[in-house]
Protein backbone atom coordinates (compact mmCIF):
# COMPACT_ATOMS: atom_id res chain seq x y z
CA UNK A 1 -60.19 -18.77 -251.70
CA UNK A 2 -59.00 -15.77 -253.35
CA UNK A 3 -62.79 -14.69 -254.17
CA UNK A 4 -63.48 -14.75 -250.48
CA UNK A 5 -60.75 -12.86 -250.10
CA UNK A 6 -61.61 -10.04 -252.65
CA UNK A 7 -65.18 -9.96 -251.15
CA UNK A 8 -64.20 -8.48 -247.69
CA UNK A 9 -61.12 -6.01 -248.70
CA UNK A 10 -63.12 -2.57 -248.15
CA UNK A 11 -62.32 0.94 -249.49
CA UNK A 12 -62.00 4.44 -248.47
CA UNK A 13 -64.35 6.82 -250.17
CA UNK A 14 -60.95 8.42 -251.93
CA UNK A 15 -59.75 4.78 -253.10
CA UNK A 16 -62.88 4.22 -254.69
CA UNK A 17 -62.84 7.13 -256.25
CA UNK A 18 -59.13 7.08 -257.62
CA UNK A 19 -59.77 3.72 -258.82
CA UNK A 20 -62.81 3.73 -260.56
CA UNK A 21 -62.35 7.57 -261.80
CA UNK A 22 -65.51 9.30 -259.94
CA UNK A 23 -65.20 12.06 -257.50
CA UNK A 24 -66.13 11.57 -253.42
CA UNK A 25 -69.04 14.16 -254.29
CA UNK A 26 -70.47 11.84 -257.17
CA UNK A 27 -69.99 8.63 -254.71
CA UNK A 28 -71.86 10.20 -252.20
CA UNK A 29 -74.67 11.11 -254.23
CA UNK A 30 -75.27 7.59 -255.53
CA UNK A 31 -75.36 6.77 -251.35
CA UNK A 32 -77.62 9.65 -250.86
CA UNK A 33 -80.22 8.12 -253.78
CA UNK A 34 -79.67 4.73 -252.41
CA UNK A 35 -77.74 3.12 -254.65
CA UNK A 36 -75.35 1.89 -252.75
CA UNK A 37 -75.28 1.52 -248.52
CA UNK A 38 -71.80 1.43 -246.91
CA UNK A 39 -70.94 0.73 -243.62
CA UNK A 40 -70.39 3.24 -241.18
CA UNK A 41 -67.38 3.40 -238.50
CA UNK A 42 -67.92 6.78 -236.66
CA UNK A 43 -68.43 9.52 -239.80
CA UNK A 44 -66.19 7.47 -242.09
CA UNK A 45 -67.77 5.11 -244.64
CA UNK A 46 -66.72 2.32 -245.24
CA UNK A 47 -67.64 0.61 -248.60
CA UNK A 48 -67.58 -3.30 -249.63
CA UNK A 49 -66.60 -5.15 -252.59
CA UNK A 50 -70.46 -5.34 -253.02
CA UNK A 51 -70.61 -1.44 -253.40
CA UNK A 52 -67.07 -1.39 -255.43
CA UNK A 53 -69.03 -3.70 -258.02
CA UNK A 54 -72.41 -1.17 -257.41
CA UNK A 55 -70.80 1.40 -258.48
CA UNK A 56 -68.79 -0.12 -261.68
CA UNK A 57 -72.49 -1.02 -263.04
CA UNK A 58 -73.64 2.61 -262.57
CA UNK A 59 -71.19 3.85 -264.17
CA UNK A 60 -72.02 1.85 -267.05
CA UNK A 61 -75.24 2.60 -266.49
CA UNK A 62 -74.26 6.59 -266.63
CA UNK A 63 -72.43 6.10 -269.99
CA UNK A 64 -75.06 4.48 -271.78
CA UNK A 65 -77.18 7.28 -270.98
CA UNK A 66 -79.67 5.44 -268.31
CA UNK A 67 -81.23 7.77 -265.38
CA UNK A 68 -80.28 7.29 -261.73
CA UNK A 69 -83.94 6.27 -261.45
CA UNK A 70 -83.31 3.33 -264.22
CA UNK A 71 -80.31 1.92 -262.70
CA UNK A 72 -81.67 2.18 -259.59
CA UNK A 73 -84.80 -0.07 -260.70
CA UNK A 74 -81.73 -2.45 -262.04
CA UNK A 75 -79.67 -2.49 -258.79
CA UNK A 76 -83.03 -3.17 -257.26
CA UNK A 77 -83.53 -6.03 -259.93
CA UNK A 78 -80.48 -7.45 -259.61
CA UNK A 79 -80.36 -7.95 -255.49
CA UNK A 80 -83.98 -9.52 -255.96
CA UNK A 81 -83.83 -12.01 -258.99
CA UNK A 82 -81.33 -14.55 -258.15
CA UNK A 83 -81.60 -16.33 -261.47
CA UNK A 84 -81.69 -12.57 -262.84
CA UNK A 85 -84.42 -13.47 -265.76
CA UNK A 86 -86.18 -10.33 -264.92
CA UNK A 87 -83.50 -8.37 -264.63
CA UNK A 88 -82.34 -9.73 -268.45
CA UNK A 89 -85.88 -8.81 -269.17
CA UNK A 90 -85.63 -5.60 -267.98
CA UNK A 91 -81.92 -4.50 -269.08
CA UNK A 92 -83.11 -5.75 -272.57
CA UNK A 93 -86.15 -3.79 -272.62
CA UNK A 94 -84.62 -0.37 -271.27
CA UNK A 95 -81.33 -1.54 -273.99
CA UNK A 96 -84.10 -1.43 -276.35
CA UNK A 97 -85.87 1.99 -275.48
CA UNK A 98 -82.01 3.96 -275.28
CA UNK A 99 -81.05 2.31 -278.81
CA UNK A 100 -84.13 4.06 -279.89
CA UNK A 101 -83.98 7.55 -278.65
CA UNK A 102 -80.13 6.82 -279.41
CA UNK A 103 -81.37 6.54 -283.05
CA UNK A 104 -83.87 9.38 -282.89
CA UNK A 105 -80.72 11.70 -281.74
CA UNK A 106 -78.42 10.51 -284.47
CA UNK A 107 -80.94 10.99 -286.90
CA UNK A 108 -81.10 14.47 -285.67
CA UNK A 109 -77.49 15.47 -285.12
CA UNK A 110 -77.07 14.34 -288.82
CA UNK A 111 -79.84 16.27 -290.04
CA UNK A 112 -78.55 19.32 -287.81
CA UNK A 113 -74.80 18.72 -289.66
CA UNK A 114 -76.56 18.76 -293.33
CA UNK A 115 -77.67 22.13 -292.29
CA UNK A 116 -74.70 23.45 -290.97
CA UNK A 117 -73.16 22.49 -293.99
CA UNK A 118 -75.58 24.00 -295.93
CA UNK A 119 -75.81 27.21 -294.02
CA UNK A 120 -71.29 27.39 -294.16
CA UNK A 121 -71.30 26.77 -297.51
CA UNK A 122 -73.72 29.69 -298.28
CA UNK A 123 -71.70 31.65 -296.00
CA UNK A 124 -68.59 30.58 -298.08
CA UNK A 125 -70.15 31.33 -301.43
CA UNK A 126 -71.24 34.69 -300.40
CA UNK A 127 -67.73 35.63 -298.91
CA UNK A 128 -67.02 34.60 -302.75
CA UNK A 129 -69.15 36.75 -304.46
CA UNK A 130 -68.41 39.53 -302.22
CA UNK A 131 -64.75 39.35 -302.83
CA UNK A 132 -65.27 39.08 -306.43
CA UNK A 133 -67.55 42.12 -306.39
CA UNK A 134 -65.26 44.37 -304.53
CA UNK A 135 -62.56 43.42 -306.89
CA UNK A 136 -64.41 44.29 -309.85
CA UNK A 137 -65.46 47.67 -308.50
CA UNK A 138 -61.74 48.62 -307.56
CA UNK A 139 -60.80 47.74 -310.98
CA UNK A 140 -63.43 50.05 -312.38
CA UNK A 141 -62.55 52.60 -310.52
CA UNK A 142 -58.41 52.61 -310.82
CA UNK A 143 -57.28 55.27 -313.61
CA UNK A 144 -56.28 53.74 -316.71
C-alpha cells in the first residue's frame, strides 16, 4: 500500500532537483537526450517516481564515469529485460571496461606524481645549492 502510494507522488522540476542535488538545467538535458520522459501539464513538467528513480541511476551512472550514451543503452536495458539478465550482462561488462581505463588512469596519475616529485625535489636541491653558493661568495668577499 505504501509502494503504490510512493509510485504516483510526482515532482516539480525544482524538487527534483533540491532533492537529488542536480540543477533544472542538468534535468532537462537528461529529458532532452531521452533519458527520462515526464509528463506535460501546459509548459510545466511533471515528473514520476519512475523518472525520480531514472535519474538516481544516472547519477550513479555520471559518478562512475559512464557516458550519457552508456547509461542511456542501460535505461534502455533495464525498461526491456524484465528478468534484467542482459542488463547484468551488460552493467558487468561496461563495470569491467571503466575498472580498466580506471586502472590505466591510476597507473598514470601515479607515474605523473613520481615525476612531480622528482622534478620538486630537483627544484629543492637546486634552491640548496644556490643558497649555499651565494653564501660562500658573500663570505669571500666580506673584509676580514
Amino acid at each position: 500500500m505504501i509502494a503504490d502510494a510512493l509510485d504516483t507522488r510526482t515532482y516539480t522540476i525544482g524538487e527534483l532537483a533540491r532533492a537529488l542535488g542536480l540543477t533544472a538545467r542538468t534535468i532537462r538535458f537528461y529529458e532532452d537526450e531521452g533519458l527520462i520522459a515526464p509528463l506535460r501539464a501546459g509548459t510545466a513538467r511533471i515528473y514520476s517516481h519512475a523518472d525520480r528513480a531514472r535519474l538516481i541511476l544516472i547519477r550513479r551512472g555520471k559518478r562512475l564515469g559512464f557516458s550519457v550514451r552508456e547509461i542511456a543503452e542501460f535505461l534502455a536495458l533495464y525498461d526491456a529485460d524484465p528478468h534484467q539478465a542482459e542488463k547484468m550482462r551488460f552493467l558487468g561488462h561496461k563495470c569491467r571496461e571503466r575498472i580498466a581505463a580506471l586502472e590505466v588512469q591510476l597507473r598514470d596519475v601515479r607515474q605523473t606524481l613520481a615525476e612531480l616529485r622528482d622534478i620538486d625535489r630537483q627544484i629543492g636541491d637546486h634552491l640548496a645549492k644556490a643558497a649555499r653558493t651565494a653564501t660562500t661568495k658573500a663570505d669571500r668577499s666580506e673584509p676580514q
